[in-house]
PDB file of N, CA and C in Angstrom:
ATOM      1  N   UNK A   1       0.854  -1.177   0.000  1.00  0.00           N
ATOM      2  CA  UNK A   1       0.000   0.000   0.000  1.00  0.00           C
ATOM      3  C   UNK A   1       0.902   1.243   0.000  1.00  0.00           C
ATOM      4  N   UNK A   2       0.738   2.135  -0.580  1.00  0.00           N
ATOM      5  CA  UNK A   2       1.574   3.402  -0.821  1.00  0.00           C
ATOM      6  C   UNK A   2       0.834   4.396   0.101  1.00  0.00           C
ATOM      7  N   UNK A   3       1.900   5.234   0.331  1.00  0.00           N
ATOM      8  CA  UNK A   3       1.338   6.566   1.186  1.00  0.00           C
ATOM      9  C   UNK A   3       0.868   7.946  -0.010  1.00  0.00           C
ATOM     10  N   UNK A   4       0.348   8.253   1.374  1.00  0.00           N
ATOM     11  CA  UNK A   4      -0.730   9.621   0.632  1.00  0.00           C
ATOM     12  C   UNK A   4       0.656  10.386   0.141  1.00  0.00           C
ATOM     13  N   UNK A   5       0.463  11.670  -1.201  1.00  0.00           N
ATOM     14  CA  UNK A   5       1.437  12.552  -1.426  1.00  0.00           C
ATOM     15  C   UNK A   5       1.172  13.609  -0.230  1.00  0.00           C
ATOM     16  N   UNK A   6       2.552  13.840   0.507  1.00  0.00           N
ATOM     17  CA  UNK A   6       2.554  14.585   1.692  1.00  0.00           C
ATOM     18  C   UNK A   6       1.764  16.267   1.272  1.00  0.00           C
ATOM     19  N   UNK A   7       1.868  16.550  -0.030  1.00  0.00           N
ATOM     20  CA  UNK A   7       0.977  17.965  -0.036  1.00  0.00           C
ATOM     21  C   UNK A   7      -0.359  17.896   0.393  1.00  0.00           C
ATOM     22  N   UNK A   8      -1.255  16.132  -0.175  1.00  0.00           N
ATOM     23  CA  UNK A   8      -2.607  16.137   0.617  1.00  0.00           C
ATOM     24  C   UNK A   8      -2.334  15.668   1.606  1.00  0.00           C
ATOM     25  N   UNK A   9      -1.733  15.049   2.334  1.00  0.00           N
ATOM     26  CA  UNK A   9      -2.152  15.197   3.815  1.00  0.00           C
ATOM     27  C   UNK A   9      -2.216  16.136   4.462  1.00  0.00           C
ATOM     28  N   UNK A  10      -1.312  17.178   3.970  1.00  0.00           N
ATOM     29  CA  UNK A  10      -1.252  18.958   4.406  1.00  0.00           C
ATOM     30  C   UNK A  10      -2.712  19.574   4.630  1.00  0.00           C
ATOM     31  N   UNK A  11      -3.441  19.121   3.025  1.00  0.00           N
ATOM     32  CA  UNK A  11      -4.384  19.894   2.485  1.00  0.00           C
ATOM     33  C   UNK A  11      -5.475  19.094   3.662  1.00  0.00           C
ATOM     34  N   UNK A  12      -5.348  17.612   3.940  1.00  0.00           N
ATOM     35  CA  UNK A  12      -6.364  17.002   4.515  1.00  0.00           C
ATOM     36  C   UNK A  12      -6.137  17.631   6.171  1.00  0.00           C
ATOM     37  N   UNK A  13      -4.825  17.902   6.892  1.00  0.00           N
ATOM     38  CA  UNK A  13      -4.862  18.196   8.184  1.00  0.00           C
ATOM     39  C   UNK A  13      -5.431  19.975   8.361  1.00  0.00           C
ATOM     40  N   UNK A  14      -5.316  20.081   7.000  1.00  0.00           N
ATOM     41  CA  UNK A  14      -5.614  22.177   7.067  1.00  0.00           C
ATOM     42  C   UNK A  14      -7.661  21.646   7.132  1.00  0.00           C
ATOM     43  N   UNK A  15      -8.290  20.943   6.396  1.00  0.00           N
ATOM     44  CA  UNK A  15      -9.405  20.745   6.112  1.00  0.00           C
ATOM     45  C   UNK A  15     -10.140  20.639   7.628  1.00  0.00           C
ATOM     46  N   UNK A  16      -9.391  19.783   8.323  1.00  0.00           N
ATOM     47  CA  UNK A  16      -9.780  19.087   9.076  1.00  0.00           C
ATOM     48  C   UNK A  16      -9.464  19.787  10.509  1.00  0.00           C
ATOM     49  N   UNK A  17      -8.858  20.760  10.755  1.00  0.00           N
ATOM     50  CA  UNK A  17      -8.099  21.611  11.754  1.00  0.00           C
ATOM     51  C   UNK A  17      -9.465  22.807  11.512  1.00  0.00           C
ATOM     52  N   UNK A  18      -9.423  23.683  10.192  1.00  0.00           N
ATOM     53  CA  UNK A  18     -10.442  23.921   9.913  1.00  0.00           C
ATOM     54  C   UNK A  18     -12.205  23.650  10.507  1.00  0.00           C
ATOM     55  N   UNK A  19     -12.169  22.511  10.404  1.00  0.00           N
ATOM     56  CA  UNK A  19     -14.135  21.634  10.506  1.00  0.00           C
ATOM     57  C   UNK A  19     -13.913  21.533  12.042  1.00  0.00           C
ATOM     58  N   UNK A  20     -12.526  21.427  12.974  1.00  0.00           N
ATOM     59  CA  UNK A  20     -12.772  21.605  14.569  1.00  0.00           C
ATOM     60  C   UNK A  20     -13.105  22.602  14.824  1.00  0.00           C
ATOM     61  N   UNK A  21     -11.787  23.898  14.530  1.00  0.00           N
ATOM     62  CA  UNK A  21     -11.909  24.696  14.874  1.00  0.00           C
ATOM     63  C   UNK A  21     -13.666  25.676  14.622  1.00  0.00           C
ATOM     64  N   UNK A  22     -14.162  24.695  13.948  1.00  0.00           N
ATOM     65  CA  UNK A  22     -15.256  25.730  13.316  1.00  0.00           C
ATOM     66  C   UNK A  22     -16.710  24.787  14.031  1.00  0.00           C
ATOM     67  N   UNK A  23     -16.361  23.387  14.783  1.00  0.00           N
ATOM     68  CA  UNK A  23     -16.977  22.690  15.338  1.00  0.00           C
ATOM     69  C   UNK A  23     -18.249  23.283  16.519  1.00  0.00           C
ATOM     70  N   UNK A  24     -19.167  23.148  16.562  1.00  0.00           N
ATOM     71  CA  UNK A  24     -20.176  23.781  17.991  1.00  0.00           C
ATOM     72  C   UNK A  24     -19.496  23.152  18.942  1.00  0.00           C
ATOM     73  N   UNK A  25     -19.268  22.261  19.391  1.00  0.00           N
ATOM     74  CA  UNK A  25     -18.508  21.588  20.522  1.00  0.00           C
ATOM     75  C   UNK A  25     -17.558  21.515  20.901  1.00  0.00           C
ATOM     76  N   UNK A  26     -16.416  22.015  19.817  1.00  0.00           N
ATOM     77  CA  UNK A  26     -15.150  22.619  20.806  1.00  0.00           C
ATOM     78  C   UNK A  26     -15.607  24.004  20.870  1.00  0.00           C
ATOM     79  N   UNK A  27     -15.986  24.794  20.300  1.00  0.00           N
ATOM     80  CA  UNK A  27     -16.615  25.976  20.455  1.00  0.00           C
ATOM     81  C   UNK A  27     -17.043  26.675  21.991  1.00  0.00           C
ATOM     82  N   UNK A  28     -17.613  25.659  22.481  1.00  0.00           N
ATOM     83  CA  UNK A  28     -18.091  25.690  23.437  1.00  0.00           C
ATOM     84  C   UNK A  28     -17.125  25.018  25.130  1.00  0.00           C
ATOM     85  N   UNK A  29     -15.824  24.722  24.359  1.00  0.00           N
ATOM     86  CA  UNK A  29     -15.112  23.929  25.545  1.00  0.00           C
ATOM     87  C   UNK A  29     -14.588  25.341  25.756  1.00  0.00           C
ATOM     88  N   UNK A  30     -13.939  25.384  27.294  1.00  0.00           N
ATOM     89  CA  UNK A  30     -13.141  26.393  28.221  1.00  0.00           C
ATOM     90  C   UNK A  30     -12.042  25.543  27.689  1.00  0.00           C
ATOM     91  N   UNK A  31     -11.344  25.482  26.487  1.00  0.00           N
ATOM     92  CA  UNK A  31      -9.952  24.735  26.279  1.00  0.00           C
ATOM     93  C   UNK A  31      -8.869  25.834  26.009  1.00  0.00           C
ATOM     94  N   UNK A  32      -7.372  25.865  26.654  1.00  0.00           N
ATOM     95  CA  UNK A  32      -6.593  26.976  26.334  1.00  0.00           C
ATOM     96  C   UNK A  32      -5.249  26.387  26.343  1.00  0.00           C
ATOM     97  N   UNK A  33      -5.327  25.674  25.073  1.00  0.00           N
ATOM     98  CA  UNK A  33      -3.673  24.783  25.328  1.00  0.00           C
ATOM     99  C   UNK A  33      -2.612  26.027  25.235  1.00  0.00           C
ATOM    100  N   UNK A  34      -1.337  25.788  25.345  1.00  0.00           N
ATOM    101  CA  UNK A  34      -0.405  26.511  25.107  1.00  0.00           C
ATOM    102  C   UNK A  34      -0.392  26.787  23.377  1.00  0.00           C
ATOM    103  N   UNK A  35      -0.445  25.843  22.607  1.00  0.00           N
ATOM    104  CA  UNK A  35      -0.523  25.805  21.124  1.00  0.00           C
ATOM    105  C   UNK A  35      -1.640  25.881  20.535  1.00  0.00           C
ATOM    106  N   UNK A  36      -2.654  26.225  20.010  1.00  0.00           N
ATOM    107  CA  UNK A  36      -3.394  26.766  19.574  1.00  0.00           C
ATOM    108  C   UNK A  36      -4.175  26.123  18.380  1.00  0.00           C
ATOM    109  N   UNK A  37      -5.136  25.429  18.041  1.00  0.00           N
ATOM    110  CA  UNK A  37      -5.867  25.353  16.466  1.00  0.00           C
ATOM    111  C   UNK A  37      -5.066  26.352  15.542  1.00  0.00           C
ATOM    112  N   UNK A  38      -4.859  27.819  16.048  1.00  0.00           N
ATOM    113  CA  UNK A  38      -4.719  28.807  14.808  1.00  0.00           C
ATOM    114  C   UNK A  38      -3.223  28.550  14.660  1.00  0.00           C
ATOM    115  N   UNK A  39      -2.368  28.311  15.593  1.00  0.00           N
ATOM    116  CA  UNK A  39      -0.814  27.635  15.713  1.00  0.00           C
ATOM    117  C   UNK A  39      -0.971  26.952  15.273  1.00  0.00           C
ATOM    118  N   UNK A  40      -1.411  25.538  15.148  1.00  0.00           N
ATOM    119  CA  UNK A  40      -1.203  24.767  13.926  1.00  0.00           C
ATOM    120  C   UNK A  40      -1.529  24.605  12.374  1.00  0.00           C
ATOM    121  N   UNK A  41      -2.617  25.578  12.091  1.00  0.00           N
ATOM    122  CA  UNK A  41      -2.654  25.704  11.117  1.00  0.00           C
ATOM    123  C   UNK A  41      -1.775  26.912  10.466  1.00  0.00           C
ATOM    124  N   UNK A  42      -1.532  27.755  11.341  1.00  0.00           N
ATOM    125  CA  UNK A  42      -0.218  28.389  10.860  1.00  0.00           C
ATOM    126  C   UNK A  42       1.062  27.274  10.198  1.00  0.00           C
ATOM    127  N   UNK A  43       1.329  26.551  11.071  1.00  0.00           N
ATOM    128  CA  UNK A  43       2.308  25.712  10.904  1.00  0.00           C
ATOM    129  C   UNK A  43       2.257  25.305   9.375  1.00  0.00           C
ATOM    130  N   UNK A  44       0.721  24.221   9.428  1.00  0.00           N
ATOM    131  CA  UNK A  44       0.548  23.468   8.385  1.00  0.00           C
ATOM    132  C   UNK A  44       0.550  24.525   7.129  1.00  0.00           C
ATOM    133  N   UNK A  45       0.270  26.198   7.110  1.00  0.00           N
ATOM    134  CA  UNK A  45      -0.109  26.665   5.928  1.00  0.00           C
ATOM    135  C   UNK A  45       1.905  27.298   5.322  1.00  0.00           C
ATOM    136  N   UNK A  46       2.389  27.085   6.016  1.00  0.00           N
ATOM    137  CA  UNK A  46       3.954  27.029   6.044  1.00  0.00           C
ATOM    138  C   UNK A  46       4.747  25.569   5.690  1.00  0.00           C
ATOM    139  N   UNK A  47       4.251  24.666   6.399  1.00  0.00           N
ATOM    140  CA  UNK A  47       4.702  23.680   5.505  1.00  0.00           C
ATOM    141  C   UNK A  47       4.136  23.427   4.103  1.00  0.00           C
ATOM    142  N   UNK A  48       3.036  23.758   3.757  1.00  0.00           N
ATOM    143  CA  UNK A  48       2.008  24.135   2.394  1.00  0.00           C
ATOM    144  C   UNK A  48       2.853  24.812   1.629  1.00  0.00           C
ATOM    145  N   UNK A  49       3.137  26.243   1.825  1.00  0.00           N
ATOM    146  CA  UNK A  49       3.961  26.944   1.001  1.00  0.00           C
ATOM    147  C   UNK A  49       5.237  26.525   0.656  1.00  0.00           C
ATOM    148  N   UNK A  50       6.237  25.571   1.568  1.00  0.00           N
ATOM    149  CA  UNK A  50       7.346  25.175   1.495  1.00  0.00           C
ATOM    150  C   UNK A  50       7.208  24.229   0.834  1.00  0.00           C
ATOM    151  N   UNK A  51       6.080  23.601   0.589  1.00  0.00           N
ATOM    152  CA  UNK A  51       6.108  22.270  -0.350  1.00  0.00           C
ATOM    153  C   UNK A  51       5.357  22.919  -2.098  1.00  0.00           C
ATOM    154  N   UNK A  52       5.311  23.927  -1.964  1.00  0.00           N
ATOM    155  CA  UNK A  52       4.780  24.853  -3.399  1.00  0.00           C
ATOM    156  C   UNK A  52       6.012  25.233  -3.927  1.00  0.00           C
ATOM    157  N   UNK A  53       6.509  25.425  -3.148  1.00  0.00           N
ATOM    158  CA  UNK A  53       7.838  26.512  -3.210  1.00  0.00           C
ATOM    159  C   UNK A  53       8.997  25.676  -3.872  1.00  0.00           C
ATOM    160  N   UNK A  54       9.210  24.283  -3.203  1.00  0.00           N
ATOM    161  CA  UNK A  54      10.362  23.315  -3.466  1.00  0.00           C
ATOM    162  C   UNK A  54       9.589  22.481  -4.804  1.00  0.00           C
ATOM    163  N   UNK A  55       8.472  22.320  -5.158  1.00  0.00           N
ATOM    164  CA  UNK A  55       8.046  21.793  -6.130  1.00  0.00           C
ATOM    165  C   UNK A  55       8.236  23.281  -7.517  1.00  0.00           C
ATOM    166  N   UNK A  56       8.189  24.460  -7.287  1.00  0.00           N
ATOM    167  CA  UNK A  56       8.343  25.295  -8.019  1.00  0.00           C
ATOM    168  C   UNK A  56       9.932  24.921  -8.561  1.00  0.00           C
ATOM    169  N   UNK A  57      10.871  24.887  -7.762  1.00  0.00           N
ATOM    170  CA  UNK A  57      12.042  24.974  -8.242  1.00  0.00           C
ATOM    171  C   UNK A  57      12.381  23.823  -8.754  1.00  0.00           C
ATOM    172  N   UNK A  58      11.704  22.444  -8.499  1.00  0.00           N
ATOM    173  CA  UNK A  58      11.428  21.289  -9.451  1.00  0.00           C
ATOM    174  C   UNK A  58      11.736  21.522 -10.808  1.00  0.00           C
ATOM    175  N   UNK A  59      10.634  21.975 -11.320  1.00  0.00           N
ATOM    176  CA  UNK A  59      10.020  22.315 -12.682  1.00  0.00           C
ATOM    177  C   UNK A  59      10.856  23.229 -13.078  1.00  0.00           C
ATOM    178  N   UNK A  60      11.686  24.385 -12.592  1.00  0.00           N
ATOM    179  CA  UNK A  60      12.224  25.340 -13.434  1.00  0.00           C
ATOM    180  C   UNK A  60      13.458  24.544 -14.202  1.00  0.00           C
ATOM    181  N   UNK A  61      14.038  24.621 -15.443  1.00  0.00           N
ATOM    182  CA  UNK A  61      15.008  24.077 -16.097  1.00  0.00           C
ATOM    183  C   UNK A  61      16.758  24.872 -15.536  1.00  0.00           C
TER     184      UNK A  61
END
């Protein structure tokens, strides 16, 4: 069995970080980690660009 291409799992953990953060039920938790929903999708939208970025310089001749 082969693994997912690491850009969608990016796209699937941004989707999905997304549908919590936007969830009625964490919404509603008193939760205050040190790291944040919006911290990790920071993260993930940085590893996103770094994997645009290194596939850009792929393709250039």
């Amino acid at each position: 069995m082969s693994r997912p291409n690491l850009y969608t799992l990016v796209d699937a953990a941004i989707f999905i970080l997304n549908e919590i953060a936007a969830h009625p039920d964490f919404l509603t938790l008193e939760y205050y980690p040190d790291l944040t929903i919006g911290d990790a999708q920071t993260a993930l939208s940085c590893l996103k660009q770094e994997l645009e970025d290194n596939q850009k310089l792929d393709v250039v001749p």
